[in-house]
Structure formats: C-alpha cells, structure tokens
C-alpha atoms as a PDB file:
ATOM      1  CA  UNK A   1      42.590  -2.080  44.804  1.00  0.00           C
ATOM      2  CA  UNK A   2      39.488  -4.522  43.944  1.00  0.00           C
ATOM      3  CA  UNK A   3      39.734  -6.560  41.176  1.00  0.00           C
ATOM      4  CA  UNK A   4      36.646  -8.073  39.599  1.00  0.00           C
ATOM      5  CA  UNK A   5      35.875 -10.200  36.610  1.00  0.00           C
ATOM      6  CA  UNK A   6      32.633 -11.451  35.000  1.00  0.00           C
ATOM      7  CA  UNK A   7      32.159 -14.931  35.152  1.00  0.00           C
ATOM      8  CA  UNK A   8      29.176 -17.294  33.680  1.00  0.00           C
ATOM      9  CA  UNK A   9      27.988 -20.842  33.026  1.00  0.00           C
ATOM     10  CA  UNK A  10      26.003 -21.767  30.019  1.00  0.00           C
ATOM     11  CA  UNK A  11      22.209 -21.309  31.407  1.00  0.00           C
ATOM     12  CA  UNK A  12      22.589 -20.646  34.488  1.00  0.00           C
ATOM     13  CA  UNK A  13      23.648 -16.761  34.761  1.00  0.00           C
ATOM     14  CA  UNK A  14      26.416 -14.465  34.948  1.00  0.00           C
ATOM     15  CA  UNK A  15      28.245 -13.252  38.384  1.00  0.00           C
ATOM     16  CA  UNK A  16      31.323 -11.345  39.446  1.00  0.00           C
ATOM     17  CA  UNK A  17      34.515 -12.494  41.309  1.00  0.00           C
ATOM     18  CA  UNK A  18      36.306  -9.888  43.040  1.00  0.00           C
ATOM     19  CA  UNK A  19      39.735  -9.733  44.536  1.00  0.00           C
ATOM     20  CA  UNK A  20      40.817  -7.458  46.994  1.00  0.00           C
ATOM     21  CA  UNK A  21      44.406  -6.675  46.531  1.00  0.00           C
ATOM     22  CA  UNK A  22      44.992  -5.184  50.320  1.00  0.00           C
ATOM     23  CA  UNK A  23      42.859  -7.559  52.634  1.00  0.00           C
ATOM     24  CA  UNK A  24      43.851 -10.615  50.330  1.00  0.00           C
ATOM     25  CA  UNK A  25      39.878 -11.204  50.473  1.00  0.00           C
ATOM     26  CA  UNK A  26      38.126 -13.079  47.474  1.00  0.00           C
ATOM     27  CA  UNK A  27      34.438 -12.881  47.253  1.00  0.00           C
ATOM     28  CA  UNK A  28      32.272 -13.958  44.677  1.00  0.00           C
ATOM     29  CA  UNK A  29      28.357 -12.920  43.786  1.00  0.00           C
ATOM     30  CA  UNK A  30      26.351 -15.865  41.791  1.00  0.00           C
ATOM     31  CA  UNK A  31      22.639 -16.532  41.515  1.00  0.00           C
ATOM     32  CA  UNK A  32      22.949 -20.104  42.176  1.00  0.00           C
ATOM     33  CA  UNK A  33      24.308 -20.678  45.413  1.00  0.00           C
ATOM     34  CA  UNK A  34      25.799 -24.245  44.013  1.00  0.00           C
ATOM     35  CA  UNK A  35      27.570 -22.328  41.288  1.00  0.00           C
ATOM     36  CA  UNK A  36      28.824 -19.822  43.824  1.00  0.00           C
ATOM     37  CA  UNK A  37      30.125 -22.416  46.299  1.00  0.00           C
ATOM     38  CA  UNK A  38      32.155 -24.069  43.489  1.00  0.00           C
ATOM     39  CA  UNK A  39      33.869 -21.274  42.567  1.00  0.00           C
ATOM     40  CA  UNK A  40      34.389 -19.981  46.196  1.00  0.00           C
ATOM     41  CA  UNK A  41      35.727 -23.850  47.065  1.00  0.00           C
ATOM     42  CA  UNK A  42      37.552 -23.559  44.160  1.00  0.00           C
ATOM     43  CA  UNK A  43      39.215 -20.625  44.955  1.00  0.00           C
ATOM     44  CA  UNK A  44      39.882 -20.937  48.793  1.00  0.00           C
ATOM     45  CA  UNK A  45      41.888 -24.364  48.072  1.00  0.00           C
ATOM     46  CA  UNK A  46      45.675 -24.089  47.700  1.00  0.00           C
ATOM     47  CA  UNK A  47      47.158 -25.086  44.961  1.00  0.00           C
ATOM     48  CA  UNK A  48      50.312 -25.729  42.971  1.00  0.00           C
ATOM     49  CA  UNK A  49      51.376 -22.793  40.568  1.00  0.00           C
ATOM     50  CA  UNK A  50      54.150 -23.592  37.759  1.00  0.00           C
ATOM     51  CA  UNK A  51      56.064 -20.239  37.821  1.00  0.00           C
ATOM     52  CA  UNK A  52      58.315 -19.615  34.930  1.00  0.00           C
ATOM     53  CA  UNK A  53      62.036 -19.322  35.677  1.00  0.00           C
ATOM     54  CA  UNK A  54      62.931 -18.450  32.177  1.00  0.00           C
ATOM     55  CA  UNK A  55      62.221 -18.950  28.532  1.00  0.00           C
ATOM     56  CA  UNK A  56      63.201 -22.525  28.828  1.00  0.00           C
ATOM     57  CA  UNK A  57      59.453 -24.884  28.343  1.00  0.00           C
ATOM     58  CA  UNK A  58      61.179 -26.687  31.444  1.00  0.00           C
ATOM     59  CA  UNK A  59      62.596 -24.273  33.364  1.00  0.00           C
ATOM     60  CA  UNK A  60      59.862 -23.229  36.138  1.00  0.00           C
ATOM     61  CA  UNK A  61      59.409 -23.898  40.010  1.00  0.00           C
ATOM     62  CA  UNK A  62      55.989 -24.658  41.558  1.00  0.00           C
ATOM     63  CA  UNK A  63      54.645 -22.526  44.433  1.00  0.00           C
ATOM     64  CA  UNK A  64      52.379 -24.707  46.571  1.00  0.00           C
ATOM     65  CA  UNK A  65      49.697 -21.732  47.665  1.00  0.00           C
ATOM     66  CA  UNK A  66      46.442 -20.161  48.308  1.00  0.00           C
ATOM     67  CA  UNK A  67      44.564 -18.025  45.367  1.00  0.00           C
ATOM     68  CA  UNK A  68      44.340 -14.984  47.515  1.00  0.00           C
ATOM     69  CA  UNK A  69      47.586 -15.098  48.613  1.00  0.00           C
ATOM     70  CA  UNK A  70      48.492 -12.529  45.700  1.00  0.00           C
ATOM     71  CA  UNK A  71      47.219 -10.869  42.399  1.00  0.00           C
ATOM     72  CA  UNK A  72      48.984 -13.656  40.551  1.00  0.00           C
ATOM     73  CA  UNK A  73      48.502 -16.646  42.201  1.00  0.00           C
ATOM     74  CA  UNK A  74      44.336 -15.322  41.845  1.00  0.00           C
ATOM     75  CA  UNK A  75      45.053 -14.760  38.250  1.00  0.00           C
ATOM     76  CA  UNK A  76      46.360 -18.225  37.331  1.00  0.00           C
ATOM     77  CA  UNK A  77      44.060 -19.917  39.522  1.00  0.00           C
ATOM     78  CA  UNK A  78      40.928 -17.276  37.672  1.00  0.00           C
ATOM     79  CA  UNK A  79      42.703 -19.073  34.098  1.00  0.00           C
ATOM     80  CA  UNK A  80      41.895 -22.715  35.325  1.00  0.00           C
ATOM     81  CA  UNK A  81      38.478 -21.997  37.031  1.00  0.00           C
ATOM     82  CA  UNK A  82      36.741 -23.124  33.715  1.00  0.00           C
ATOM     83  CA  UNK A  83      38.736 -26.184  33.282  1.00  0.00           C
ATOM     84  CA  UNK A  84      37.998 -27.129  36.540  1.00  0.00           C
ATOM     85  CA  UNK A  85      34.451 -26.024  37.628  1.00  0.00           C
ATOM     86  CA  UNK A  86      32.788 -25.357  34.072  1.00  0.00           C
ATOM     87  CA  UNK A  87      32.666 -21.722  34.400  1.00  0.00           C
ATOM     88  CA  UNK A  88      33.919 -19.199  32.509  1.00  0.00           C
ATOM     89  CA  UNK A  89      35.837 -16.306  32.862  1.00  0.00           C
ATOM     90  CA  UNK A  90      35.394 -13.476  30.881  1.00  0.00           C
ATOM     91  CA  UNK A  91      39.005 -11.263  31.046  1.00  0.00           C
ATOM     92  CA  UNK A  92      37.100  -8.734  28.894  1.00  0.00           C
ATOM     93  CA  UNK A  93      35.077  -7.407  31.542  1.00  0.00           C
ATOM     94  CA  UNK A  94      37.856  -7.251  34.013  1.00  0.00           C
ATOM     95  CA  UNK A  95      37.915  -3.977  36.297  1.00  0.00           C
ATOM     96  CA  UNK A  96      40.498  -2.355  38.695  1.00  0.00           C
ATOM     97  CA  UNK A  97      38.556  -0.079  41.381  1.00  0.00           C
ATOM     98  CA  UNK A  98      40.704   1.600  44.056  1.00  0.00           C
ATOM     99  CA  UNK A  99      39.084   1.138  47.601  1.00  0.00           C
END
C-alpha cells in the first residue's frame, strides 16, 4: 500500500509525500528542490518517538528510529514536519493506493 499526503509552504507550492508501506520507501515530489530536500532530510533522519504506554500523561517509552521504518513512526514524524521544516501537512488529502 502507498500512502501519500499533500503537503505545502506558504508561496512556494504544493507537493506530495508518499510512503510505501511494503518497500519501507519514502519519496517526496516538490517544485523547489530546497523545499524537497528538507523534507526528504527531514524524513530520512532517525528520530525519537514518545509511544504511549497507557492513559497515564507520563507513562510512554521512546523508540529511537527511522520514519520509514513503519506506518507510524512516518505518521508522527509527517505531524512534526511543519514544526520543524515550515511545511505543512494537509491530513485531508491523505490517500491509501494498493500497489
């Protein structure tokens, strides 16, 4: 399954990130190059995820890993991508394709 979501910055266009859910492959079509190398950088860097244990506010462990390691480690790192690199993600458009 491919995975893709609209993404934009304020005046400088709208692009598509894409997740493939079998090859663990993230790709990511921009018209500025810049723009499309931050969010590619962004995304290829591991990170550290706070997973919820419980209901608890402090109950959680943190996965150290990369973004295309899984759906949800590329979905949590997709909810930080505008606080990060200024762009945002648009969940509205988000699409599930079989490949």
């Amino acid at each position: 399954m491919v995975i893709k979501v609209a993404v934009e910055m304020a005046g400088q266009g709208k692009g598509v990130v894409s997740y493939n859910t079998k090859s663990k492959v993230i790709e990511v079509d921009y018209p500025s190059e810049s723009i499309r190398q931050s969010i590619l950088s962004y995304l290829m860097t591991k990170r550290e995820f706070q997973i919820p244990e419980s209901q608890q506010l402090d109950d959680y462990r943190i996965d150290k890993a990369y973004p295309s390691d899984n759906i949800t480690y590329f979905q949590l790192a997709m909810c930080t991508l505008w606080a990060n690199t200024g762009v945002l993600v648009d969940w509205s458009t988000e699409k599930q394709m079989e490949e």
